[in-house]
PDB file of N, CA and C in Angstrom:
ATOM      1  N   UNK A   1    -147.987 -27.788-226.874  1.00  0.00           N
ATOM      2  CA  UNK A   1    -148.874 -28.298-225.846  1.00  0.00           C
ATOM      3  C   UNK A   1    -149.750 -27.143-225.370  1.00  0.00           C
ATOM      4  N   UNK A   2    -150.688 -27.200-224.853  1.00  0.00           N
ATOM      5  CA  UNK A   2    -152.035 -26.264-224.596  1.00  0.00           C
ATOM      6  C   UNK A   2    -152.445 -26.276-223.068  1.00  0.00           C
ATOM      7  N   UNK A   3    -152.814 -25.418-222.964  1.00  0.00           N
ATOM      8  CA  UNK A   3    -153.266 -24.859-221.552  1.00  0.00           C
ATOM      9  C   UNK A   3    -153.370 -26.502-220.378  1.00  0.00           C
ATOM     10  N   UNK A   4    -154.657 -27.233-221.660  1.00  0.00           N
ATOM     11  CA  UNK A   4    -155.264 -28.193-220.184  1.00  0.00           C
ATOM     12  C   UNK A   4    -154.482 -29.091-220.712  1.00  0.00           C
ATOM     13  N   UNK A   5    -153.932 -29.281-221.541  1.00  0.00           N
ATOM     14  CA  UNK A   5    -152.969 -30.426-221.434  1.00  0.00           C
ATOM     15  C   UNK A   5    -151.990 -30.503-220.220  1.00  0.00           C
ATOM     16  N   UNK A   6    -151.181 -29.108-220.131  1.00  0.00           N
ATOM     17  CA  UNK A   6    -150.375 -28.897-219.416  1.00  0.00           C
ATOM     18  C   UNK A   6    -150.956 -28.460-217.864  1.00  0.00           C
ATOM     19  N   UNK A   7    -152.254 -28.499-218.081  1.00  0.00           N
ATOM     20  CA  UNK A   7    -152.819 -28.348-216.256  1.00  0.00           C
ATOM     21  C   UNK A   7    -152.888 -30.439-216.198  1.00  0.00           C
ATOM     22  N   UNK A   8    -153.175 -31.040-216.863  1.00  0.00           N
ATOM     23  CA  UNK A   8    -153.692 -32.649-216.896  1.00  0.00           C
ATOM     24  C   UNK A   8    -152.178 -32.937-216.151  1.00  0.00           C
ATOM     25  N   UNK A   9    -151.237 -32.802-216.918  1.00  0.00           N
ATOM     26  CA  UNK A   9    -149.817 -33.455-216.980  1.00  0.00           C
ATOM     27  C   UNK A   9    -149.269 -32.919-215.533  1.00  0.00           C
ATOM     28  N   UNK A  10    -149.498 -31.223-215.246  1.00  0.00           N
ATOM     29  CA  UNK A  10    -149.235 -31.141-213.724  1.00  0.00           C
ATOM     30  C   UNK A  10    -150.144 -31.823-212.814  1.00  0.00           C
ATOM     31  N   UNK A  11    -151.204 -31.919-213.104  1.00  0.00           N
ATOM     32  CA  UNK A  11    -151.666 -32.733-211.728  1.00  0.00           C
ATOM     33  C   UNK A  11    -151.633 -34.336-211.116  1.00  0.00           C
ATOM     34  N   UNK A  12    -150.786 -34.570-212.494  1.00  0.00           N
ATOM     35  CA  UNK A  12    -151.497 -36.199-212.806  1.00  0.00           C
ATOM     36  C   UNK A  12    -149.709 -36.325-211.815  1.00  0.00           C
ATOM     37  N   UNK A  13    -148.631 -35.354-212.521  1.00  0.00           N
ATOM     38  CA  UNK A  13    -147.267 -35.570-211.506  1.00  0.00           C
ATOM     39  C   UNK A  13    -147.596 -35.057-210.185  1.00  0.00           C
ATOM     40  N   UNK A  14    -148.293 -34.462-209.972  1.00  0.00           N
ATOM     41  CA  UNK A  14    -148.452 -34.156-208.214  1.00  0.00           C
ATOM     42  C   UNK A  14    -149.493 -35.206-207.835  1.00  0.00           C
ATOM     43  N   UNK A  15    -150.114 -35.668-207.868  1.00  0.00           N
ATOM     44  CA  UNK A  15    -150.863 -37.238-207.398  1.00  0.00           C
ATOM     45  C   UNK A  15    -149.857 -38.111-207.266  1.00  0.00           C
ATOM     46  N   UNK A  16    -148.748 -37.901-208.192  1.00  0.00           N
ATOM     47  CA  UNK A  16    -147.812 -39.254-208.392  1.00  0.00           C
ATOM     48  C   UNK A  16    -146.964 -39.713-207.600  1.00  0.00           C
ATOM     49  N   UNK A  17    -146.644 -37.983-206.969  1.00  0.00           N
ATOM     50  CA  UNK A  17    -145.847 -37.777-206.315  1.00  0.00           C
ATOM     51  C   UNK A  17    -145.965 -37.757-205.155  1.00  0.00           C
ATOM     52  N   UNK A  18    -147.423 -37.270-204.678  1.00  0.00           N
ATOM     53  CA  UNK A  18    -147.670 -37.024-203.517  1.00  0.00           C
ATOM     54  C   UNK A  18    -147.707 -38.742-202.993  1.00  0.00           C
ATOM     55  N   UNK A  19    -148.458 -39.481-203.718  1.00  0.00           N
ATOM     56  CA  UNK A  19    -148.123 -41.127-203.581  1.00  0.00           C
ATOM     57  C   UNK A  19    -147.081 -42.126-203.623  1.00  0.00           C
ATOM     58  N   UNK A  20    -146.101 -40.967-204.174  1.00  0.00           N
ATOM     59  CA  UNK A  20    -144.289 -41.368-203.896  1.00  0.00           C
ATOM     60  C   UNK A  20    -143.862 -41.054-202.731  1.00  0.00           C
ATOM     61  N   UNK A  21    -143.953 -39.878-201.989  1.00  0.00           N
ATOM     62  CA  UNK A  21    -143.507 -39.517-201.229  1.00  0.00           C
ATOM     63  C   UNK A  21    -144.311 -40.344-199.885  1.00  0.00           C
ATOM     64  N   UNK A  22    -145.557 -40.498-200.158  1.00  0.00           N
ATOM     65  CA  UNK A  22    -146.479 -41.239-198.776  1.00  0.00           C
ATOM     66  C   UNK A  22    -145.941 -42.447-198.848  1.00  0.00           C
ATOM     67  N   UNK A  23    -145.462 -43.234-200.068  1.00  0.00           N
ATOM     68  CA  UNK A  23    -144.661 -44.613-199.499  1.00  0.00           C
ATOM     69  C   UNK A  23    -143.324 -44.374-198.555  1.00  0.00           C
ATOM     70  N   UNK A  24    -142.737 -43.483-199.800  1.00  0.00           N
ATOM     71  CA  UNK A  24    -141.206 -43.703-199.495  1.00  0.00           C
ATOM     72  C   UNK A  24    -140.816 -42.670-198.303  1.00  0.00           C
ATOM     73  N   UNK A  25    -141.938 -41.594-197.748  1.00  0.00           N
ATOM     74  CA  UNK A  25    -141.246 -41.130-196.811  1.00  0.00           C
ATOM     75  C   UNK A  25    -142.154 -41.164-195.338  1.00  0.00           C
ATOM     76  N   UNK A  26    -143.239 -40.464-195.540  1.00  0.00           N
ATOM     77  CA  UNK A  26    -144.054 -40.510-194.113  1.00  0.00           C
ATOM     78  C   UNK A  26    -145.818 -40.622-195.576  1.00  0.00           C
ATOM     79  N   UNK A  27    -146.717 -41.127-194.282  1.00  0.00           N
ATOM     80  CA  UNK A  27    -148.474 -41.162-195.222  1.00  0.00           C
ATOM     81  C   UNK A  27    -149.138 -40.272-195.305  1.00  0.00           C
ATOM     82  N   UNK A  28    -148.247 -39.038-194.418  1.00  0.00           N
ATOM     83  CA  UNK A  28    -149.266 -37.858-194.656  1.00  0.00           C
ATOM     84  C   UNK A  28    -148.749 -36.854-195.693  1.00  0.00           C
ATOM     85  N   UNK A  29    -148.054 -37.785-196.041  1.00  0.00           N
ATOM     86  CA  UNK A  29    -147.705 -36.869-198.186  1.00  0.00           C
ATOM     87  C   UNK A  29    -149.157 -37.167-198.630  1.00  0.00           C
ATOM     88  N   UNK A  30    -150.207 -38.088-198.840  1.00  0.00           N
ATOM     89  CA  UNK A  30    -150.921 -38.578-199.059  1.00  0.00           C
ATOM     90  C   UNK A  30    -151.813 -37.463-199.315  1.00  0.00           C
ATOM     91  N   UNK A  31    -151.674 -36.261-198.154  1.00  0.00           N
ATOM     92  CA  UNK A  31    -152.362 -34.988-198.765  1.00  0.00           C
ATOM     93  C   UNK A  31    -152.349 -34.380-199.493  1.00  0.00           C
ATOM     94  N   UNK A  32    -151.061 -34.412-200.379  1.00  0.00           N
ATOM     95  CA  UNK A  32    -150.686 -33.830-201.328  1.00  0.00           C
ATOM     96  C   UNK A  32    -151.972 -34.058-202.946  1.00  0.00           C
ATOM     97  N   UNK A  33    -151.929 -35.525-202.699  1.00  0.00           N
ATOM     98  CA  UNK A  33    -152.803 -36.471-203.877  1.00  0.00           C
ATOM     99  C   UNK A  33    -153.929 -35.637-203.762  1.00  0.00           C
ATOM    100  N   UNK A  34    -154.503 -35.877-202.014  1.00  0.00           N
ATOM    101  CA  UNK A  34    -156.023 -35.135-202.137  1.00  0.00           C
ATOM    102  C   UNK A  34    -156.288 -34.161-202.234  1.00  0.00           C
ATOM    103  N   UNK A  35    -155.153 -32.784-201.770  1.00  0.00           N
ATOM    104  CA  UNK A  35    -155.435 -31.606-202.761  1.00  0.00           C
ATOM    105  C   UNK A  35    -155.568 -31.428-203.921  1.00  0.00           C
ATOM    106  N   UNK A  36    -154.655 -32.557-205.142  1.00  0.00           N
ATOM    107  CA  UNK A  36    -154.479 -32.280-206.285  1.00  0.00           C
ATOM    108  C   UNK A  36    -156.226 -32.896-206.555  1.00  0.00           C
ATOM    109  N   UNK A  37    -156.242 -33.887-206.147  1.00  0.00           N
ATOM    110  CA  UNK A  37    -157.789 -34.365-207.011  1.00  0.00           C
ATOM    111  C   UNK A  37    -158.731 -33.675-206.367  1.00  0.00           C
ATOM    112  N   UNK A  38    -159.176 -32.777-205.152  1.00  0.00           N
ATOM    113  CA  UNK A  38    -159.957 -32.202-204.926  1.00  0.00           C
ATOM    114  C   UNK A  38    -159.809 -30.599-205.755  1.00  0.00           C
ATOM    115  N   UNK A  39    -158.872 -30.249-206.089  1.00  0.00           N
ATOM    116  CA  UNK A  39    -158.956 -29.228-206.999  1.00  0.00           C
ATOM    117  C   UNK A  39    -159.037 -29.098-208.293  1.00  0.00           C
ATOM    118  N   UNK A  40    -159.178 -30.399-209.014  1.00  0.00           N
ATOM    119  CA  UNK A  40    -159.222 -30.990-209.964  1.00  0.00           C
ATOM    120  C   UNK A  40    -161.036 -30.493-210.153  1.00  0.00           C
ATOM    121  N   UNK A  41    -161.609 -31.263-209.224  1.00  0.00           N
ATOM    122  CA  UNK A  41    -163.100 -31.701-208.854  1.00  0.00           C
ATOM    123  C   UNK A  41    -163.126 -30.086-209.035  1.00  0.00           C
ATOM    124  N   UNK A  42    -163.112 -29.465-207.764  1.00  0.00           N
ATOM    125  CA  UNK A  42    -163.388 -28.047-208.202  1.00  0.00           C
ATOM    126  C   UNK A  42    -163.352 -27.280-208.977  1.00  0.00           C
ATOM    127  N   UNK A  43    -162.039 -27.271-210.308  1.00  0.00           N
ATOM    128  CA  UNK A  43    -161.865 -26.676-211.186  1.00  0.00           C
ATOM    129  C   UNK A  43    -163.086 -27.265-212.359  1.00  0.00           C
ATOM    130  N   UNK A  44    -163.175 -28.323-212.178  1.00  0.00           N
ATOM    131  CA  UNK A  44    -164.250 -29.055-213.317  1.00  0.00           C
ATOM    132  C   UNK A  44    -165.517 -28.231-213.414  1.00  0.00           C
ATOM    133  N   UNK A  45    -166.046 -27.916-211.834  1.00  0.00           N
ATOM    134  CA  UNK A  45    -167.668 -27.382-211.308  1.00  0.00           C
ATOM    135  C   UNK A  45    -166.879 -25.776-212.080  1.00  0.00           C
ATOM    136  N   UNK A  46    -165.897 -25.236-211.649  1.00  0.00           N
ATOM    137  CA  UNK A  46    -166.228 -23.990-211.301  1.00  0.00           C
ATOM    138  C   UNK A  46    -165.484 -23.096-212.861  1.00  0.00           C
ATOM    139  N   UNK A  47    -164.736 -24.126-213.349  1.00  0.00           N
ATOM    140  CA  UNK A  47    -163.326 -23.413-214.462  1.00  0.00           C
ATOM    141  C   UNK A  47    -162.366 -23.063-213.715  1.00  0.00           C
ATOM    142  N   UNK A  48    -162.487 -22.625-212.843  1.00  0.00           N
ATOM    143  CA  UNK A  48    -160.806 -21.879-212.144  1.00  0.00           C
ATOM    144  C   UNK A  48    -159.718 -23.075-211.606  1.00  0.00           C
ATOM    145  N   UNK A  49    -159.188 -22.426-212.303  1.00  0.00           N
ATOM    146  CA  UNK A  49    -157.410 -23.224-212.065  1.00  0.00           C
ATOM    147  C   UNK A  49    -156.427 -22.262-212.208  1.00  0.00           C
ATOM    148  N   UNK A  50    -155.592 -22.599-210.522  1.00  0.00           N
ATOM    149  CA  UNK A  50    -154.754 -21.743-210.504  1.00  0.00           C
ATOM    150  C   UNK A  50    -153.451 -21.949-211.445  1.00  0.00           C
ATOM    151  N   UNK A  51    -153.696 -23.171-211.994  1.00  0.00           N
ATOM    152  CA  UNK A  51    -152.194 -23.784-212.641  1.00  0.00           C
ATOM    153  C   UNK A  51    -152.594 -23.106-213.838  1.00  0.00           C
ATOM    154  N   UNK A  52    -153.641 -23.528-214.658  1.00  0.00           N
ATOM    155  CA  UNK A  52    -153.455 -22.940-215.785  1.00  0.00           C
ATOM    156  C   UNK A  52    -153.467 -21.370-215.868  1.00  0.00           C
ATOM    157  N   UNK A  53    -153.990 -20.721-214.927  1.00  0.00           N
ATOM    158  CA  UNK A  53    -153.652 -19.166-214.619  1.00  0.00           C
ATOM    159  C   UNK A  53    -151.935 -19.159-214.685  1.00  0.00           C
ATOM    160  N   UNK A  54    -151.692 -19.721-214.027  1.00  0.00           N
ATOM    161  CA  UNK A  54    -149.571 -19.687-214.398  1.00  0.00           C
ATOM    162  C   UNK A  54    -149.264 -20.170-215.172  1.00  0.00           C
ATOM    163  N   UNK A  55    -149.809 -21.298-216.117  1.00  0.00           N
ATOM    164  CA  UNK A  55    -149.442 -21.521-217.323  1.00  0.00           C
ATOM    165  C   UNK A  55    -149.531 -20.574-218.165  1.00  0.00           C
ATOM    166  N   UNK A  56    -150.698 -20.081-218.337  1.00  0.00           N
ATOM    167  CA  UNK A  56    -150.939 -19.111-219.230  1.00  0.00           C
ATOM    168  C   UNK A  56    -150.708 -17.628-218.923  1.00  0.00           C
ATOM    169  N   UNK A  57    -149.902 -17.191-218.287  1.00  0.00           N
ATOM    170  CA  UNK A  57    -148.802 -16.058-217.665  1.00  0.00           C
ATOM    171  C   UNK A  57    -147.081 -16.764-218.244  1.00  0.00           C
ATOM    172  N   UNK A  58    -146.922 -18.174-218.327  1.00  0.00           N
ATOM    173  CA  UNK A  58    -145.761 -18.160-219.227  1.00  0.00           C
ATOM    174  C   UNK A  58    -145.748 -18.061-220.397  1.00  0.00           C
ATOM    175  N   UNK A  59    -146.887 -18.269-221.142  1.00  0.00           N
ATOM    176  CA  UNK A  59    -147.392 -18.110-222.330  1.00  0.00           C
ATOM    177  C   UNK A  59    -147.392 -19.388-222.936  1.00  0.00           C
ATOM    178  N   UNK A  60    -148.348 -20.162-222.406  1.00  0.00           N
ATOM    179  CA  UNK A  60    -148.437 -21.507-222.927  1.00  0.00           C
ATOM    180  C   UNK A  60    -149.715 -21.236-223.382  1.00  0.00           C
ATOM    181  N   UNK A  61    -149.963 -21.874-225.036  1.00  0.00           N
ATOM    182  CA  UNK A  61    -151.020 -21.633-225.969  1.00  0.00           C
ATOM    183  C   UNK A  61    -152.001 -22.037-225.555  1.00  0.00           C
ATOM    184  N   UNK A  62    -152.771 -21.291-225.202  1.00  0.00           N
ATOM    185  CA  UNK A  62    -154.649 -21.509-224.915  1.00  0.00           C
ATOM    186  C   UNK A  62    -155.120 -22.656-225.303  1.00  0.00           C
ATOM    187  N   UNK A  63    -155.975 -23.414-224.629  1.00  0.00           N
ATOM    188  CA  UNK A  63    -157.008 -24.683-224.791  1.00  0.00           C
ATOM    189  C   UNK A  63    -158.575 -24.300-224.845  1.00  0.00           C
ATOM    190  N   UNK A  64    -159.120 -24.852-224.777  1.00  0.00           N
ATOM    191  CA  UNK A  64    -160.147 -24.774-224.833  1.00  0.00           C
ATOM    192  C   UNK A  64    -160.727 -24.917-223.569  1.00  0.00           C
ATOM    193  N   UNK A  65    -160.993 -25.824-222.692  1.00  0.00           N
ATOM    194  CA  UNK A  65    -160.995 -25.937-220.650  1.00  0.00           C
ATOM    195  C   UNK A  65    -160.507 -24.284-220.150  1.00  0.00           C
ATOM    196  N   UNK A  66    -159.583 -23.777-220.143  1.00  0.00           N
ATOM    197  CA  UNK A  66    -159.215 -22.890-219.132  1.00  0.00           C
ATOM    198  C   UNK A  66    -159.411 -21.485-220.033  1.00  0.00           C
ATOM    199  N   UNK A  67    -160.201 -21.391-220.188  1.00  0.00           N
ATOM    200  CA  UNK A  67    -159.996 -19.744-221.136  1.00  0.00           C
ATOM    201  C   UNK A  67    -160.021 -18.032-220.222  1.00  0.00           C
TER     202      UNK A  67
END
């Protein structure tokens, strides 16, 4: 698996989650979602992602998105 695969797959579980937790516990988990998709948005404009910066410090094989 490759860099943005593995940035896609973390964010897509922290949206999931953050929308698990806003049912099942209190709605202001709900922030969780909108950090993940507002940094999403940002990483798109700008390239920087802090996830794939730690992905790729464990040594998960380069993509093409995060270089």
């Amino acid at each position: 698996m490759t860099v943005d695969r593995m940035v896609l797959a973390f964010a897509g579980f922290v949206v999931l989650l953050g929308v698990t937790l806003a049912a099942l516990v209190h709605p202001w988990w709900i922030a969780l979602s909108v950090f993940a998709g507002l940094n999403m948005i940002q990483a798109a404009f700008t390239g920087f992602c802090p996830a794939a910066m730690v992905f790729k410090a464990l040594g998960v094989k380069p993509g093409v998105a995060f270089r």
